[in-house]
C-alpha atoms as a PDB file:
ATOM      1  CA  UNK A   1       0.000   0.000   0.000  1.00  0.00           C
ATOM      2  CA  UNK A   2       1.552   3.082  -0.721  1.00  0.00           C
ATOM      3  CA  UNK A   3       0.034   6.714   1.079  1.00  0.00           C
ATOM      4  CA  UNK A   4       0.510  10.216  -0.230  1.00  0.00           C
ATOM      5  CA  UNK A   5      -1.076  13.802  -0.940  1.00  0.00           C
ATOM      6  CA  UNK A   6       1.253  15.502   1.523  1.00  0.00           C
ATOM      7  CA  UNK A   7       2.650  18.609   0.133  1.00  0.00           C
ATOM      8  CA  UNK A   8       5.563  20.598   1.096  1.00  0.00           C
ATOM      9  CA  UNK A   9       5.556  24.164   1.182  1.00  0.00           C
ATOM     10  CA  UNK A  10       6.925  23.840  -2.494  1.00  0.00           C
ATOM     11  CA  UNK A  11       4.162  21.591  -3.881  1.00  0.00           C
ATOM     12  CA  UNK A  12       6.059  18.680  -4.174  1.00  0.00           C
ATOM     13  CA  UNK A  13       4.061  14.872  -3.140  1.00  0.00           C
ATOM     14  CA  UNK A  14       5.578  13.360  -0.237  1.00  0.00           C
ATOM     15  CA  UNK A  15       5.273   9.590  -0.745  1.00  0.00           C
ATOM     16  CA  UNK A  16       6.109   6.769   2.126  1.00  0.00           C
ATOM     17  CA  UNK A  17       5.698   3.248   2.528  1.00  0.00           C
ATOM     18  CA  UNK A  18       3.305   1.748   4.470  1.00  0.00           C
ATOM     19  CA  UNK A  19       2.809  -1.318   6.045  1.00  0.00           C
ATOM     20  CA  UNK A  20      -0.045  -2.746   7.752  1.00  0.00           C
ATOM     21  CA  UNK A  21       0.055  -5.534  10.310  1.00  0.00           C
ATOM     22  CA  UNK A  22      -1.887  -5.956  13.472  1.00  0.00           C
ATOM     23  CA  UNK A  23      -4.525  -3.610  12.269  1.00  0.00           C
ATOM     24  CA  UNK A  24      -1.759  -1.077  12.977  1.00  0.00           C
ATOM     25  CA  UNK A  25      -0.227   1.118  10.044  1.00  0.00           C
ATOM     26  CA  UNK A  26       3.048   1.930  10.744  1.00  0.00           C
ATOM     27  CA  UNK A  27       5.860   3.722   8.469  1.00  0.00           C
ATOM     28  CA  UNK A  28       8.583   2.163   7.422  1.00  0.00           C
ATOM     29  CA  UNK A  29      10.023   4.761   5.471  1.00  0.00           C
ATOM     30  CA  UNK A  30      10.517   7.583   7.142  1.00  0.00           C
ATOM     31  CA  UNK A  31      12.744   9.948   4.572  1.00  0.00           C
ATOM     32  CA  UNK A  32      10.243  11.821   3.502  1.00  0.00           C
ATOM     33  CA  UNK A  33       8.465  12.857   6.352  1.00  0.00           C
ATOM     34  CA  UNK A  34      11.781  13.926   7.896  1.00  0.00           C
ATOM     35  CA  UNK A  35      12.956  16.099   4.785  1.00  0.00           C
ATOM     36  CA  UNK A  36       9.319  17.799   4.542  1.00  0.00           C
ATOM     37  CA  UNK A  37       9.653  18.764   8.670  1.00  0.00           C
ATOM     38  CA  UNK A  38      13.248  20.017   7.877  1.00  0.00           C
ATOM     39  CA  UNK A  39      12.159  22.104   4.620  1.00  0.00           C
ATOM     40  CA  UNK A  40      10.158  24.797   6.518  1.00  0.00           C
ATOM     41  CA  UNK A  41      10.705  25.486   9.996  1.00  0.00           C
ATOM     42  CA  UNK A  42       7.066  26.847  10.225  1.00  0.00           C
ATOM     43  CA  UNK A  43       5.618  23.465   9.584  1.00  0.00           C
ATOM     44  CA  UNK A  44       5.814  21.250  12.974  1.00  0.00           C
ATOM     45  CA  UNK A  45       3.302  18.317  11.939  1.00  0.00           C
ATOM     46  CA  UNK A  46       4.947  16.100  14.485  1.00  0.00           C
ATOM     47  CA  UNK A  47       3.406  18.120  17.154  1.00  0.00           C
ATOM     48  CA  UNK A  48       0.125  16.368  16.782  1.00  0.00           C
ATOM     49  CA  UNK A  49       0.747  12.747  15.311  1.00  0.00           C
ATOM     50  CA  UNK A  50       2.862   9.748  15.465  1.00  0.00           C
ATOM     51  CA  UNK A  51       3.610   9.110  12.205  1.00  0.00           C
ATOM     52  CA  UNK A  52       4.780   5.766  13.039  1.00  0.00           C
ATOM     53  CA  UNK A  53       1.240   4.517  14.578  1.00  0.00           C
ATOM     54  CA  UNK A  54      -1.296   5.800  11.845  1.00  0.00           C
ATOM     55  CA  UNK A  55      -4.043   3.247  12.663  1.00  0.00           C
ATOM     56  CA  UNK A  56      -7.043   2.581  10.571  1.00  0.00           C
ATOM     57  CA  UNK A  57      -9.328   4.277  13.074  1.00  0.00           C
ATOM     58  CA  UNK A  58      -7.061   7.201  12.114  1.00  0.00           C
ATOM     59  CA  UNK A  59      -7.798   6.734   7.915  1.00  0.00           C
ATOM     60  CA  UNK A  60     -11.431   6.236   8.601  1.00  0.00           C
ATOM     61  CA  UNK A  61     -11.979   9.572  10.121  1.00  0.00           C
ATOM     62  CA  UNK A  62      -9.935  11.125   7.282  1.00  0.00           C
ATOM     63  CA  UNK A  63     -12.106   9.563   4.885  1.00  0.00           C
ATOM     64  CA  UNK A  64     -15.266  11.170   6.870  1.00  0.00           C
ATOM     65  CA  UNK A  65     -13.754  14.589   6.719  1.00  0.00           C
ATOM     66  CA  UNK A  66     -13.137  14.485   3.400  1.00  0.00           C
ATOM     67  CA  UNK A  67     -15.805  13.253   1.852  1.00  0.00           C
ATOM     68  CA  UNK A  68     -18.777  14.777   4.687  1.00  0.00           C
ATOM     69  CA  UNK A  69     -22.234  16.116   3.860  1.00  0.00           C
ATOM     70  CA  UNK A  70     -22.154  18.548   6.165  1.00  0.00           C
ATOM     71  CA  UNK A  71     -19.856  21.777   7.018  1.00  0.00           C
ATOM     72  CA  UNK A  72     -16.138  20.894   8.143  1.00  0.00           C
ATOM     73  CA  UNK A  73     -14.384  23.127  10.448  1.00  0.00           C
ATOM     74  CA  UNK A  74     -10.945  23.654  12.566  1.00  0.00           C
ATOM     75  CA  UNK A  75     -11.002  24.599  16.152  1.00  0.00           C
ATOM     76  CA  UNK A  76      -7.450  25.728  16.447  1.00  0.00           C
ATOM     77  CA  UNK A  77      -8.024  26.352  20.580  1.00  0.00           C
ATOM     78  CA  UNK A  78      -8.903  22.961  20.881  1.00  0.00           C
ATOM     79  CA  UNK A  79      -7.211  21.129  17.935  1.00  0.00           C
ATOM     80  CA  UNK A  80     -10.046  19.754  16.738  1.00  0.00           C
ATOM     81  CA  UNK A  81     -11.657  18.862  13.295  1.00  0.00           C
ATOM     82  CA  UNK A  82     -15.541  20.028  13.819  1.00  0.00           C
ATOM     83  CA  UNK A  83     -18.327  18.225  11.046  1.00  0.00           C
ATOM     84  CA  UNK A  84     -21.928  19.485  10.969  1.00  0.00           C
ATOM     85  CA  UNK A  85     -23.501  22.825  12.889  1.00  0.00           C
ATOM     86  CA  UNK A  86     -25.127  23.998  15.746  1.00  0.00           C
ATOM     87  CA  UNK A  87     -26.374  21.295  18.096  1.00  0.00           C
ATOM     88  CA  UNK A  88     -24.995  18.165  16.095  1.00  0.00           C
ATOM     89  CA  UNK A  89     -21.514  19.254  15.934  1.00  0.00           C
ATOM     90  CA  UNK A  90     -18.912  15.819  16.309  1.00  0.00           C
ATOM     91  CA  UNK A  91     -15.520  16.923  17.492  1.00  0.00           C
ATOM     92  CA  UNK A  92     -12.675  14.600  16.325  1.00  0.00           C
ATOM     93  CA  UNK A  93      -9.142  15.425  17.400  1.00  0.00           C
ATOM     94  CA  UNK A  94      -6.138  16.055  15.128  1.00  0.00           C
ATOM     95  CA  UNK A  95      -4.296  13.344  16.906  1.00  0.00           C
ATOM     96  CA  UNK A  96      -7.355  10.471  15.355  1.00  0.00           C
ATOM     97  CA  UNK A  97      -6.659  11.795  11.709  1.00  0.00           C
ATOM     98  CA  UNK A  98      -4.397  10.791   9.657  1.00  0.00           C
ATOM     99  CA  UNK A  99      -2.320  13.327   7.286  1.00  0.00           C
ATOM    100  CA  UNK A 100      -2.167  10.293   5.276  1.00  0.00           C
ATOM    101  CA  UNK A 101      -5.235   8.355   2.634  1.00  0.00           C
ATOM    102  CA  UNK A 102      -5.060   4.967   1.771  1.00  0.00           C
ATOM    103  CA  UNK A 103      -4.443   4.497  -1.403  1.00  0.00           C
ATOM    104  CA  UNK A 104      -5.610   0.801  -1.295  1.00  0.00           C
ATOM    105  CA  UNK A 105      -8.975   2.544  -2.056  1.00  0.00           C
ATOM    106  CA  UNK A 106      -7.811   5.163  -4.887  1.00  0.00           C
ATOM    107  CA  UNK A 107      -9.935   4.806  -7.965  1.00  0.00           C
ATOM    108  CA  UNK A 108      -8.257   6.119 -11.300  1.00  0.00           C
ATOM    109  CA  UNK A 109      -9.573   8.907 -12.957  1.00  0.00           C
ATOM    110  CA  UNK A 110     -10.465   7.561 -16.517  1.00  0.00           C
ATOM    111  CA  UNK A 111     -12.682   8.242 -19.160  1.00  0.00           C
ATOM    112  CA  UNK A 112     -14.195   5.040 -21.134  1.00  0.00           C
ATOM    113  CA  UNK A 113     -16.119   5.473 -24.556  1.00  0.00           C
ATOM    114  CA  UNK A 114     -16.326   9.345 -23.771  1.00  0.00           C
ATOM    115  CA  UNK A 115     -18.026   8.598 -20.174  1.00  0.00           C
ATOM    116  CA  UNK A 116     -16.603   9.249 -17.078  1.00  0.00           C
ATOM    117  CA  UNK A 117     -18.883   7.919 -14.779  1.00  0.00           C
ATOM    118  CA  UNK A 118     -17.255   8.293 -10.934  1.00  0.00           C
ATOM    119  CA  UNK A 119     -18.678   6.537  -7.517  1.00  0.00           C
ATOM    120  CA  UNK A 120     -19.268   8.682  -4.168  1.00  0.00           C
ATOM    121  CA  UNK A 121     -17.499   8.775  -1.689  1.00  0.00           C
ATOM    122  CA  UNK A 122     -14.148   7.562  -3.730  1.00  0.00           C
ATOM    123  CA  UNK A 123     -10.869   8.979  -4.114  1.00  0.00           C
ATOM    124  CA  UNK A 124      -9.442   8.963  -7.287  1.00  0.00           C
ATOM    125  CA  UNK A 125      -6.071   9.342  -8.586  1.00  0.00           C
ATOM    126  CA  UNK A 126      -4.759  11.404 -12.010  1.00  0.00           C
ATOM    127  CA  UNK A 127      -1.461  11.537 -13.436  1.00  0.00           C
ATOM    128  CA  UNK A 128      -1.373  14.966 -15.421  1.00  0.00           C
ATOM    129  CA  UNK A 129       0.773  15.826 -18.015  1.00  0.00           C
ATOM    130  CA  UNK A 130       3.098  17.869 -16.105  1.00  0.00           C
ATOM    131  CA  UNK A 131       3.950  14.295 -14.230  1.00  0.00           C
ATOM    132  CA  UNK A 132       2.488  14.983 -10.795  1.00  0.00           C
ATOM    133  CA  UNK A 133      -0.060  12.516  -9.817  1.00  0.00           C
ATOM    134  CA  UNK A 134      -2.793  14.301  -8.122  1.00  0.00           C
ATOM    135  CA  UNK A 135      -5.602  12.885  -5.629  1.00  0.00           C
ATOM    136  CA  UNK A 136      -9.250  13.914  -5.773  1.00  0.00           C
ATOM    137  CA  UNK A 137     -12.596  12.869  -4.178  1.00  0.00           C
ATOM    138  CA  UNK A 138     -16.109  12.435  -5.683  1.00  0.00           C
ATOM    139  CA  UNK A 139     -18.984  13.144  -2.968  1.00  0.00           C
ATOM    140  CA  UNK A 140     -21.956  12.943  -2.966  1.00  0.00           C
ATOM    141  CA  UNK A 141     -22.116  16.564  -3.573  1.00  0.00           C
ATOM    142  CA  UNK A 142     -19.846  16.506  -6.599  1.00  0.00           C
ATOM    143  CA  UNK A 143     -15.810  16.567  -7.308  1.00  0.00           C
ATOM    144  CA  UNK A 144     -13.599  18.468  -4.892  1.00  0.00           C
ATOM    145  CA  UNK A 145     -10.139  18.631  -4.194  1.00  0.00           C
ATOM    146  CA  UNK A 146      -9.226  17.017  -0.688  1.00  0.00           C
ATOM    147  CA  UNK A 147      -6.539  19.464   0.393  1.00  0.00           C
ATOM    148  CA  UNK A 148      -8.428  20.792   3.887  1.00  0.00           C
ATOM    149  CA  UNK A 149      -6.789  18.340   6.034  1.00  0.00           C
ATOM    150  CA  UNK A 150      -3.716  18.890   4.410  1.00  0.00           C
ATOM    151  CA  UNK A 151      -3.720  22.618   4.636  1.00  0.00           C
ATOM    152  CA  UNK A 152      -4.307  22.329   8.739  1.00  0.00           C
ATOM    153  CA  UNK A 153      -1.498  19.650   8.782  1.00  0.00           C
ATOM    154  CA  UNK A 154       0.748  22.382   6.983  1.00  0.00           C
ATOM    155  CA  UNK A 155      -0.414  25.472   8.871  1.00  0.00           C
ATOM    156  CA  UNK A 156      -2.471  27.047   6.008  1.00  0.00           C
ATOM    157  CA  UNK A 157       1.522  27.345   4.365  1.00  0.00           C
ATOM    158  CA  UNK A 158       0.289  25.087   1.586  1.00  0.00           C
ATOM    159  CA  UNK A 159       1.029  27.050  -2.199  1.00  0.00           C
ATOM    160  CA  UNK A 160      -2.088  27.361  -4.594  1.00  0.00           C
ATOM    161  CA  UNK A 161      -1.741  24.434  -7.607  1.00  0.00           C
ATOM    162  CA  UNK A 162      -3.835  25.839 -10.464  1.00  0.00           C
ATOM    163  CA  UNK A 163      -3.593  22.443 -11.991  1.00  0.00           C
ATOM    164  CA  UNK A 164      -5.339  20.727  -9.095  1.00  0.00           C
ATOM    165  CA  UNK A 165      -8.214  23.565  -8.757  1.00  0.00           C
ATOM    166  CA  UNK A 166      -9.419  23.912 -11.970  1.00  0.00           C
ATOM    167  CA  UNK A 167      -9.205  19.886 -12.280  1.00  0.00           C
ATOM    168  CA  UNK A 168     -11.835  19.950  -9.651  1.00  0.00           C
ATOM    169  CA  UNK A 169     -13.747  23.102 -10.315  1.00  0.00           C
ATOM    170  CA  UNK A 170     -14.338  21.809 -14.401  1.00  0.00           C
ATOM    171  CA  UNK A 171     -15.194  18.467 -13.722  1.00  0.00           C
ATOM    172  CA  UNK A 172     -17.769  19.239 -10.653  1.00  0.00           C
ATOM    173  CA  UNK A 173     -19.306  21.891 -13.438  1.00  0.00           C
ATOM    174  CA  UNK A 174     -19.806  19.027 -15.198  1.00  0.00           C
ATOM    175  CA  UNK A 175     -21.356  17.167 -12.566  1.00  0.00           C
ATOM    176  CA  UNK A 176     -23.775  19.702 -12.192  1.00  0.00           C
ATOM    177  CA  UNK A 177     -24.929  20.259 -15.592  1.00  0.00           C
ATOM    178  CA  UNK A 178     -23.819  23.406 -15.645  1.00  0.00           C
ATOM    179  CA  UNK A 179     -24.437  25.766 -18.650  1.00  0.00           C
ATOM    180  CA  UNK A 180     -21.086  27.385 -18.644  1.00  0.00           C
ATOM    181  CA  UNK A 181     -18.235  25.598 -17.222  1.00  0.00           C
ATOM    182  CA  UNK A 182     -16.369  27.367 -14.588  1.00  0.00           C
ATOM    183  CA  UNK A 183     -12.512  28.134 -16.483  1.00  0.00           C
ATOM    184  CA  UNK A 184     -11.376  29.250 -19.134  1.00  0.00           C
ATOM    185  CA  UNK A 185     -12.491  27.730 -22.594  1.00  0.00           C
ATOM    186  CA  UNK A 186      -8.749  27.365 -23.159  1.00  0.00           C
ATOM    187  CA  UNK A 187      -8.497  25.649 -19.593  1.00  0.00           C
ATOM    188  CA  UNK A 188     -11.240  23.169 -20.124  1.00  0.00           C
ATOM    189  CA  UNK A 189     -10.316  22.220 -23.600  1.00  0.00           C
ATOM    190  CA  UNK A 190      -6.773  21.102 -22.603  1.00  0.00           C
ATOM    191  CA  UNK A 191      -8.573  19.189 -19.042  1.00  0.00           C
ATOM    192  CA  UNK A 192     -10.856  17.521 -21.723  1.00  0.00           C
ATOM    193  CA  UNK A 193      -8.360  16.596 -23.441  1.00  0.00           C
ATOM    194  CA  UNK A 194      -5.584  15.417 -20.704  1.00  0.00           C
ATOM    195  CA  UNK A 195      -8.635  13.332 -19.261  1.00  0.00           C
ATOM    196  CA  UNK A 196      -9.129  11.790 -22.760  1.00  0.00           C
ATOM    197  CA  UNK A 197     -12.171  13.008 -24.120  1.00  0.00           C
ATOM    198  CA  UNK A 198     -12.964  13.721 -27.831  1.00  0.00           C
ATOM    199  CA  UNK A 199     -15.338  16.370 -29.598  1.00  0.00           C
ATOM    200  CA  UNK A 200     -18.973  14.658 -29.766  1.00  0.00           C
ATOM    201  CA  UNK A 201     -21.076  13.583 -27.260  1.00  0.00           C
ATOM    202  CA  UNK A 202     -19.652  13.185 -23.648  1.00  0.00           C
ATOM    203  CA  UNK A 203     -20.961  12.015 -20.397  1.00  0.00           C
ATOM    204  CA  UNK A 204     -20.414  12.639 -16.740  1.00  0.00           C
ATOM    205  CA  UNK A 205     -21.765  11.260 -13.573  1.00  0.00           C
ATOM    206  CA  UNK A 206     -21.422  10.081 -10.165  1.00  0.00           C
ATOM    207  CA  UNK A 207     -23.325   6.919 -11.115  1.00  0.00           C
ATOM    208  CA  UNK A 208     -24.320   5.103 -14.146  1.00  0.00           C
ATOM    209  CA  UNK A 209     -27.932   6.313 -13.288  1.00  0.00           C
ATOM    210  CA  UNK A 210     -27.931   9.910 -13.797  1.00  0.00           C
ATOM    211  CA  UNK A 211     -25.588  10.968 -16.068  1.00  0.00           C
ATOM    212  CA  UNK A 212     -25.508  14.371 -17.939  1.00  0.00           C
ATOM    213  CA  UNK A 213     -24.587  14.549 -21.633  1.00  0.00           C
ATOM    214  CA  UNK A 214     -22.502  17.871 -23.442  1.00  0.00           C
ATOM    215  CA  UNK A 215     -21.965  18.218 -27.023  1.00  0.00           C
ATOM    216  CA  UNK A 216     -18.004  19.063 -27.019  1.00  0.00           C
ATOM    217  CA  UNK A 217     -17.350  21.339 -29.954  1.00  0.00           C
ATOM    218  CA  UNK A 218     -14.747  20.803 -32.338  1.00  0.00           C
ATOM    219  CA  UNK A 219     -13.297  24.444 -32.003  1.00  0.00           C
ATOM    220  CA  UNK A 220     -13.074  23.547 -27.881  1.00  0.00           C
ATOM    221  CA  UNK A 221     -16.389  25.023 -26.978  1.00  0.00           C
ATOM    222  CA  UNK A 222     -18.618  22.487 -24.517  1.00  0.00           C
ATOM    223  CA  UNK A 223     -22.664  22.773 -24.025  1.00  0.00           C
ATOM    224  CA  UNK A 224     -24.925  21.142 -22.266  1.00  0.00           C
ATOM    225  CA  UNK A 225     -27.877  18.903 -23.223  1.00  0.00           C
ATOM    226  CA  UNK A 226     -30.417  21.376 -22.752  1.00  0.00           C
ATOM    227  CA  UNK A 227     -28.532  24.199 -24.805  1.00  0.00           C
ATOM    228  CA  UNK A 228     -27.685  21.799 -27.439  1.00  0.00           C
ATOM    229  CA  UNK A 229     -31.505  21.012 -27.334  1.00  0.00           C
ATOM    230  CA  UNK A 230     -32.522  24.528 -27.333  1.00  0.00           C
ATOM    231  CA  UNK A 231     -30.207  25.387 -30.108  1.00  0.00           C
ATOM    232  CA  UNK A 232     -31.826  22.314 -32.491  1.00  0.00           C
ATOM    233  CA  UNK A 233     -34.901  23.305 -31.791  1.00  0.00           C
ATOM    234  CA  UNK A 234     -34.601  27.254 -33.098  1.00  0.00           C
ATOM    235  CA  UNK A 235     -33.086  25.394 -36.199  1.00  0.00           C
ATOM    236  CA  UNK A 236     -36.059  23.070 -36.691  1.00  0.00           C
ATOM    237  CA  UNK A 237     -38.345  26.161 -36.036  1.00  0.00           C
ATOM    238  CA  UNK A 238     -37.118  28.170 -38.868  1.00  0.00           C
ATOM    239  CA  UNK A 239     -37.542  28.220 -42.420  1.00  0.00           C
ATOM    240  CA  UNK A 240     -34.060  28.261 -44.072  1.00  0.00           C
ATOM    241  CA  UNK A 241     -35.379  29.053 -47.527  1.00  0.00           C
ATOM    242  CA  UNK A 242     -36.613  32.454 -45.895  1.00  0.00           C
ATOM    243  CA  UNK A 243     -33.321  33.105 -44.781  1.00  0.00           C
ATOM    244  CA  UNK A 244     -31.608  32.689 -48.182  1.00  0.00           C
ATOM    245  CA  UNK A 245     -30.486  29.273 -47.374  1.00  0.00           C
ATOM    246  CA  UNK A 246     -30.326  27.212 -51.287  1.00  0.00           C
ATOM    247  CA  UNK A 247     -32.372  24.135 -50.803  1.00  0.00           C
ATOM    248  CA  UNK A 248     -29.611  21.766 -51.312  1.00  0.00           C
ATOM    249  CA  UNK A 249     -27.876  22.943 -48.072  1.00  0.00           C
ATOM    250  CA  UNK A 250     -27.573  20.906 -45.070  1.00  0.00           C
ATOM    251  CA  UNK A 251     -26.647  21.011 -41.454  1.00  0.00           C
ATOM    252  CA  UNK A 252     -23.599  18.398 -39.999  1.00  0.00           C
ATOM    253  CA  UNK A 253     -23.841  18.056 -36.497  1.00  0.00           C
ATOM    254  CA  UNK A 254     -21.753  15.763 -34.853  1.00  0.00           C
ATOM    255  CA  UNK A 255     -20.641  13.705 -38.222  1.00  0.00           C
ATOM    256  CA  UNK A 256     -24.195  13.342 -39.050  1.00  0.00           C
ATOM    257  CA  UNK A 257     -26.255  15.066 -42.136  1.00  0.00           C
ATOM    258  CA  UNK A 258     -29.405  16.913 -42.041  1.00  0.00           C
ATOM    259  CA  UNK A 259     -31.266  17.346 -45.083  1.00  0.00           C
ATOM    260  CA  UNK A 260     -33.943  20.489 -45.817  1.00  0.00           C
ATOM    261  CA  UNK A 261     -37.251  19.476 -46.445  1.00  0.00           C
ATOM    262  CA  UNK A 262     -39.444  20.439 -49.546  1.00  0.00           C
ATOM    263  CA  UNK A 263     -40.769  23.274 -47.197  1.00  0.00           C
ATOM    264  CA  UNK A 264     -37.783  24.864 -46.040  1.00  0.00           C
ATOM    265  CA  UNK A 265     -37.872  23.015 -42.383  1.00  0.00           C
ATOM    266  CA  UNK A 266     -35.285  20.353 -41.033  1.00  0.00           C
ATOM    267  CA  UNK A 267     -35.664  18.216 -38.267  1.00  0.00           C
ATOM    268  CA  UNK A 268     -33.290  17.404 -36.122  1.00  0.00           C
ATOM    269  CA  UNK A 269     -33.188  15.404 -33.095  1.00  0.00           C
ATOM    270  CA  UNK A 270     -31.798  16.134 -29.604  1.00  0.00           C
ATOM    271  CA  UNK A 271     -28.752  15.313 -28.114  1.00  0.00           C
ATOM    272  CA  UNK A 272     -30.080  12.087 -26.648  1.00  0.00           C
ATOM    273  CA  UNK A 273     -31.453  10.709 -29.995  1.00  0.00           C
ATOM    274  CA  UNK A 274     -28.424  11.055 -31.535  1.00  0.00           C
ATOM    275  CA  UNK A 275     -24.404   9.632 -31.205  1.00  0.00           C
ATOM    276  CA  UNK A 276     -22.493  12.475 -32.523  1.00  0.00           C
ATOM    277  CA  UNK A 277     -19.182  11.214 -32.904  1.00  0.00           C
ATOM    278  CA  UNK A 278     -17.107  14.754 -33.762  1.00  0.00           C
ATOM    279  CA  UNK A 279     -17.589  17.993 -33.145  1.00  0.00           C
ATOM    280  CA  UNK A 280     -19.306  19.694 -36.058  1.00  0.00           C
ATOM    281  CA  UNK A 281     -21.808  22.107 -36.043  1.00  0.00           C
ATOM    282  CA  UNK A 282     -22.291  23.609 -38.506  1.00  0.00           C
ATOM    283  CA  UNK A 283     -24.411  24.717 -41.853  1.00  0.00           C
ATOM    284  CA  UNK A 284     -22.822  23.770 -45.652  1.00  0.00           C
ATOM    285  CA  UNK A 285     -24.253  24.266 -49.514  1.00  0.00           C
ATOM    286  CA  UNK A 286     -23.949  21.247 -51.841  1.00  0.00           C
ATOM    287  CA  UNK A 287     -19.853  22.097 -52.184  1.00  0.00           C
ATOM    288  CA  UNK A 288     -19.592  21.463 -48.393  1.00  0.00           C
ATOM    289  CA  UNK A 289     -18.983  25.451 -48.156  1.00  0.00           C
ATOM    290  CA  UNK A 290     -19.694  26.978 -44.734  1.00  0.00           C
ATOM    291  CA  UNK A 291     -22.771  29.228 -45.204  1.00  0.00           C
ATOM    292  CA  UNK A 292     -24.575  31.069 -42.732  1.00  0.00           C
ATOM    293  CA  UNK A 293     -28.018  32.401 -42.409  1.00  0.00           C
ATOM    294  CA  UNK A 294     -28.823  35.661 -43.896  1.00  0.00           C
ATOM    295  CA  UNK A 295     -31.597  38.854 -42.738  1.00  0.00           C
ATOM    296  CA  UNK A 296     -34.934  37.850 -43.781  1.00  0.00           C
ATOM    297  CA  UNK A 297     -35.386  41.388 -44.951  1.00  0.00           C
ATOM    298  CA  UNK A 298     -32.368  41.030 -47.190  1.00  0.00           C
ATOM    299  CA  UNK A 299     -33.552  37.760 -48.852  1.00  0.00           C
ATOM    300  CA  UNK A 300     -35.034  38.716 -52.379  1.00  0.00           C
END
């Protein structure tokens, strides 16, 4: 078993061997954990753990922490890690949780026949292309990073990893069926991308269940099923020969062809009638020419 997602005031993963026997995890490698003490005199971890007696009570109440429903909090007078509010507060100290995730139990992040369907309550585990494994959790409120007990474990001295936040910010967008997808287009297209998915129809979701489906352009763009609908449906709703459209024109969405009926109309189906399998959208004439609609009041 191998345990990680400590970071050093430098961002750099920590890794250490672990070994479990008599219910007991204890480290056998200790290394690490000494050169990340010695690299910043701010950062005194030792003060609240053995690092040498990390039991599984200790990985259990990390995995609550991370992966609660309800508020999480630090009580710095009394070193405590606080879940929930008001009246039904639990208290667990810093000493019961472990700076350390087993990574028996890390999932890997990977996208199958442009799905990436993800379980709750799971880490998972991404190597990016900059080489840095990173560690994530699905909940059952969405995708998150799981960094808060870290940051307490390193004093709030922990450096911001762009990589790691808009990870989890674009993919719980996702999970949400979000119309616009919190980052940059330039952002998400390269995340899309690094996680393996190509222009056409994708899917996310926490289960198999309830899944959302986006239409991933080819020029990087990414929609949702209900803008992708709404946009088919102002298409099917308009007469193309009114806008100076030639009747031999026709629309390629997602490697399929529409053709214009006798009256002018087309009908296209919605996003879940259909398996686009690029990213085109858009209108051509009979040449394959891009064309685009025109004023009605122009049209002779």
């Amino acid at each position: 078993m191998y345990i990680n997602n400590l970071f050093s005031k430098n961002n750099n993963f920590l890794f250490g061997n672990i070994s479990k026997k008599n219910n007991t995890l204890s480290l056998t490698n200790n290394k690490n954990i000494d050169s990340y003490i010695r690299s910043d005199k701010n950062v005194n971890i030792t003060k609240y753990i053995n690092f040498k007696k990390i039991t599984p009570k200790m990985i259990e109440n990390r995995k609550m922490i991370d992966f609660s429903d309800e508020v999480v909090s630090f009580e710095y007078n009394t070193n405590n890690f606080c879940i929930g509010s008001g009246s039904t507060i639990i208290e667990i100290p810093i000493s019961d949780v472990s700076p350390v995730i087993d990574l028996d139990n890390v999932e890997t992040l990977k996208v199958n026949d442009n799905r990436l369907i993800l379980k709750s309550n799971s880490y998972y585990r991404f190597s990016h292309n900059d080489g840095i494994d990173r560690i994530y959790g699905a909940t059952n409120r969405g995708f998150q990073t799981i960094k808060f007990v870290d940051n307490i474990y390193n004093d709030q001295n922990n450096s911001f990893d762009e990589v790691l936040d808009n990870t989890s910010d674009i993919i719980n967008d996702l999970l949400r069926n979000q119309n616009y997808i919190n980052g940059s287009k330039k952002s998400t297209e390269y995340l899309l991308k690094e996680l393996g998915f190509k222009p056409g129809t994708l899917e996310v979701g926490l289960t198999a269940n309830k899944t959302y489906k986006y239409f991933y352009k080819d020029s990087g763009g990414i929609i949702n099923e209900k803008t992708f609908n709404d946009n088919i449906d102002g298409i099917n709703s308009r007469n193309h020969i009114e806008y100076g459209v030639p009747k031999d024109a026709k629309w390629i969405i997602g490697g399929n062809e529409y053709h214009m009926n006798e009256d002018g109309y087309f009908n296209i189906p919605h996003l879940s009638d259909i398996k686009c399998s690029t990213g085109e959208f858009k209108l051509v004439n009979s040449t394959g020419q891009e064309i685009f609609l025109k004023n009605p009041d122009k049209v002779k």
